[in-house]
Protein backbone atom coordinates (compact mmCIF):
# COMPACT_ATOMS: atom_id res chain seq x y z
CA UNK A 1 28.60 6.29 42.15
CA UNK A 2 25.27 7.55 41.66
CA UNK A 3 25.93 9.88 38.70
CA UNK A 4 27.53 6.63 36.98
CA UNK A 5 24.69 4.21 37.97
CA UNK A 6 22.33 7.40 36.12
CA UNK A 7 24.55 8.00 33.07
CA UNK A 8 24.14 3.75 32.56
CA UNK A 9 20.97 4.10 33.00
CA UNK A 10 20.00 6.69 30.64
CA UNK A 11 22.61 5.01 28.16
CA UNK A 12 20.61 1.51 27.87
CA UNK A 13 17.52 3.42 27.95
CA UNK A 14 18.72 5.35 24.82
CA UNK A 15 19.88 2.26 23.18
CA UNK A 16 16.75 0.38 24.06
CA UNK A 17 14.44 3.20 22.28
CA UNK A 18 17.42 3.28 18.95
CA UNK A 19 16.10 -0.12 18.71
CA UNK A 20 12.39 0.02 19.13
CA UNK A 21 12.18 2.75 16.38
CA UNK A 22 14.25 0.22 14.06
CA UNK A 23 12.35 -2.60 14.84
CA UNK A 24 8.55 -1.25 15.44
CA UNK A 25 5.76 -1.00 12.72
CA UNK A 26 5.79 2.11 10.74
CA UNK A 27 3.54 4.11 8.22
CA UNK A 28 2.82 3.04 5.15
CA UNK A 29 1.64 5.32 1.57
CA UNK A 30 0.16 3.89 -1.34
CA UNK A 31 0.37 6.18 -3.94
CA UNK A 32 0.57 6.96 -8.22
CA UNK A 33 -1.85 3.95 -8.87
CA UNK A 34 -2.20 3.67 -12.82
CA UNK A 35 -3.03 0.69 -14.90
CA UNK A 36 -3.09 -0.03 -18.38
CA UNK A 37 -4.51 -1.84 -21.01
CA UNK A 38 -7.93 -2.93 -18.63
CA UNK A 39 -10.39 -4.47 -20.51
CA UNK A 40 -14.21 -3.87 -20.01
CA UNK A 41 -16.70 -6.53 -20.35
CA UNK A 42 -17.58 -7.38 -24.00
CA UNK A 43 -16.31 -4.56 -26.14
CA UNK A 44 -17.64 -1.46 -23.16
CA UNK A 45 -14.33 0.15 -21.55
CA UNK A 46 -14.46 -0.57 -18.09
CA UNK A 47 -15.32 1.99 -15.30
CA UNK A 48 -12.16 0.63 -12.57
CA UNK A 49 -11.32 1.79 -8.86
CA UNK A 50 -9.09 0.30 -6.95
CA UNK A 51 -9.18 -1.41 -3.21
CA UNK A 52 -6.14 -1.16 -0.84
CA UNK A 53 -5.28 -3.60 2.55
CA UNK A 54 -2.10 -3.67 4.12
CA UNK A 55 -2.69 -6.80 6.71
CA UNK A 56 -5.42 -6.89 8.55
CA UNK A 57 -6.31 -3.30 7.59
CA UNK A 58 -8.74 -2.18 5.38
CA UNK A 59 -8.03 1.46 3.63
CA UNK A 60 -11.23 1.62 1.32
CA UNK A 61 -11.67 2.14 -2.11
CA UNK A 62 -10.73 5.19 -4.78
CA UNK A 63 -12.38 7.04 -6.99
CA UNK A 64 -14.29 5.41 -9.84
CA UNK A 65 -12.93 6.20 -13.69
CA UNK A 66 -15.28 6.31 -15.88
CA UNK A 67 -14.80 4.60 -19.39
CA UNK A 68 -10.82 4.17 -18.49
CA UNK A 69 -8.54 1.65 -20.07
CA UNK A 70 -5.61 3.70 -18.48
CA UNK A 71 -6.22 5.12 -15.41
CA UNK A 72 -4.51 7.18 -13.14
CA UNK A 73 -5.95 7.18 -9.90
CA UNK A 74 -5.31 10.46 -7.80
CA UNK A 75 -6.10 8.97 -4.74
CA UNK A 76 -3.65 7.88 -1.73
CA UNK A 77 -3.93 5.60 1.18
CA UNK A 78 -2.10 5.74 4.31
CA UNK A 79 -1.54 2.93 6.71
CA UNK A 80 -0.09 3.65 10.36
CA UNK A 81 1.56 1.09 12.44
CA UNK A 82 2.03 -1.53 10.16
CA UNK A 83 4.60 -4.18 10.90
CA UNK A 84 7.28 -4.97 8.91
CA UNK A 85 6.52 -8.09 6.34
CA UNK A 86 3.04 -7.37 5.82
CA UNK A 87 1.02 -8.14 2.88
CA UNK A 88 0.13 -5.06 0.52
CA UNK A 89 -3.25 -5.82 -1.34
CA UNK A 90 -4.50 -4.18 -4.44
CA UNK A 91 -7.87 -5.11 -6.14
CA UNK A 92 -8.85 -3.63 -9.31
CA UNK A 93 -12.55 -3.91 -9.74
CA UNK A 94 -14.96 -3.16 -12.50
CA UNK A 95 -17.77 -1.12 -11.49
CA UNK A 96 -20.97 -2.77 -13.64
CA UNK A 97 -24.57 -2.90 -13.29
CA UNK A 98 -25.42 -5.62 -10.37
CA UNK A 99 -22.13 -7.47 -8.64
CA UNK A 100 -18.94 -5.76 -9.65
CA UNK A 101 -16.44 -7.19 -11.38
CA UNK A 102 -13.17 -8.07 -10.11
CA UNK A 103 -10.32 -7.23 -12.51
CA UNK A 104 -7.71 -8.90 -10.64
CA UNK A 105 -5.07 -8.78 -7.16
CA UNK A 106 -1.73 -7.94 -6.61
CA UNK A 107 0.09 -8.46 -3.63
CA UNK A 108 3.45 -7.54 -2.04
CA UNK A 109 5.16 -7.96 1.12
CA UNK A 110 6.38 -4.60 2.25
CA UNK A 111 9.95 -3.64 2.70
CA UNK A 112 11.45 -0.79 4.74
CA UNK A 113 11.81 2.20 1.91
CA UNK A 114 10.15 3.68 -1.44
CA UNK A 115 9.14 0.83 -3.88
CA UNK A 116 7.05 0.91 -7.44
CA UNK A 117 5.43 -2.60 -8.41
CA UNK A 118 3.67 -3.86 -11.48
CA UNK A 119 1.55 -6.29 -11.37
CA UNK A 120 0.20 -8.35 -14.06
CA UNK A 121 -3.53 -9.40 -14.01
CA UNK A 122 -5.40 -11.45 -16.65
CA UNK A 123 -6.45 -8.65 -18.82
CA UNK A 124 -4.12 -5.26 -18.10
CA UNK A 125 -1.43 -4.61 -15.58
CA UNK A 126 -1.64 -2.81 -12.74
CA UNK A 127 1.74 -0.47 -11.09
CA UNK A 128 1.91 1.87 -7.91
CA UNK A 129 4.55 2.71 -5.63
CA UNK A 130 4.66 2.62 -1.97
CA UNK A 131 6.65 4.03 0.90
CA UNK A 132 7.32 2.22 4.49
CA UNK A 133 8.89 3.69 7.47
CA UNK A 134 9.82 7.02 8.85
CA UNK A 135 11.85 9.44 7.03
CA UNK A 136 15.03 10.06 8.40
């Protein structure tokens, strides 16, 4: 009776931590940020970077691209333990003499898997991909 009243146990605890991995927060990578067509003020190109929250979280900022209508940003940000449905935030700024300028936000609520967005601001459009969850 004991070995039975074990094997149960170990069985719901097994089925109890299949569930938690489903349901618990997971990583999250932002990566291949590009933009195109980003206007500068007046007729300068503008000199963008890029800021990246998931949630709550801040990640920081990337690398600054000089004179860059097109960028490609190399840089990648990685979340851990974010739960599912949060917000994905992507600023494009404009880095100027004084205040920079912000270029414009895109937002997405993230879903289990790989995903590219595009997002379109005022002046350009803005497209990277993501990935959430563990790989199986």
């Amino acid at each position: 009776m004991a070995s039975l009243s074990l094997s149960l146990g170990l069985l719901v605890l097994c089925a109890l931590a299949l569930v938690h991995c489903d349901l618990n927060d997971g990583p999250i990578r932002v990566y291949d940020i590009r933009a195109s067509n980003l206007k500068g003020r007046f007729f300068s190109k503008p000199d963008p970077y890029v800021k990246v929250w998931c949630g709550s979280s801040f990640h920081g900022k990337s690398s600054i691209l000089k004179k860059q209508e097109n960028p490609t940003w190399p840089d990648q940000f990685n979340f851990a333990n974010i739960l599912p449905n949060a917000v994905l935030t992507v600023e494009v700024w404009d880095d100027v003499i004084g205040p920079d300028r912000h270029m414009g936000t895109c937002t997405t609520t993230i879903r289990p898997g790989r995903h590219t967005e595009t997002c379109h601001l005022k002046k350009g459009t803005v497209y990277y991909t993501y990935s959430y969850g563990y790989s199986h």
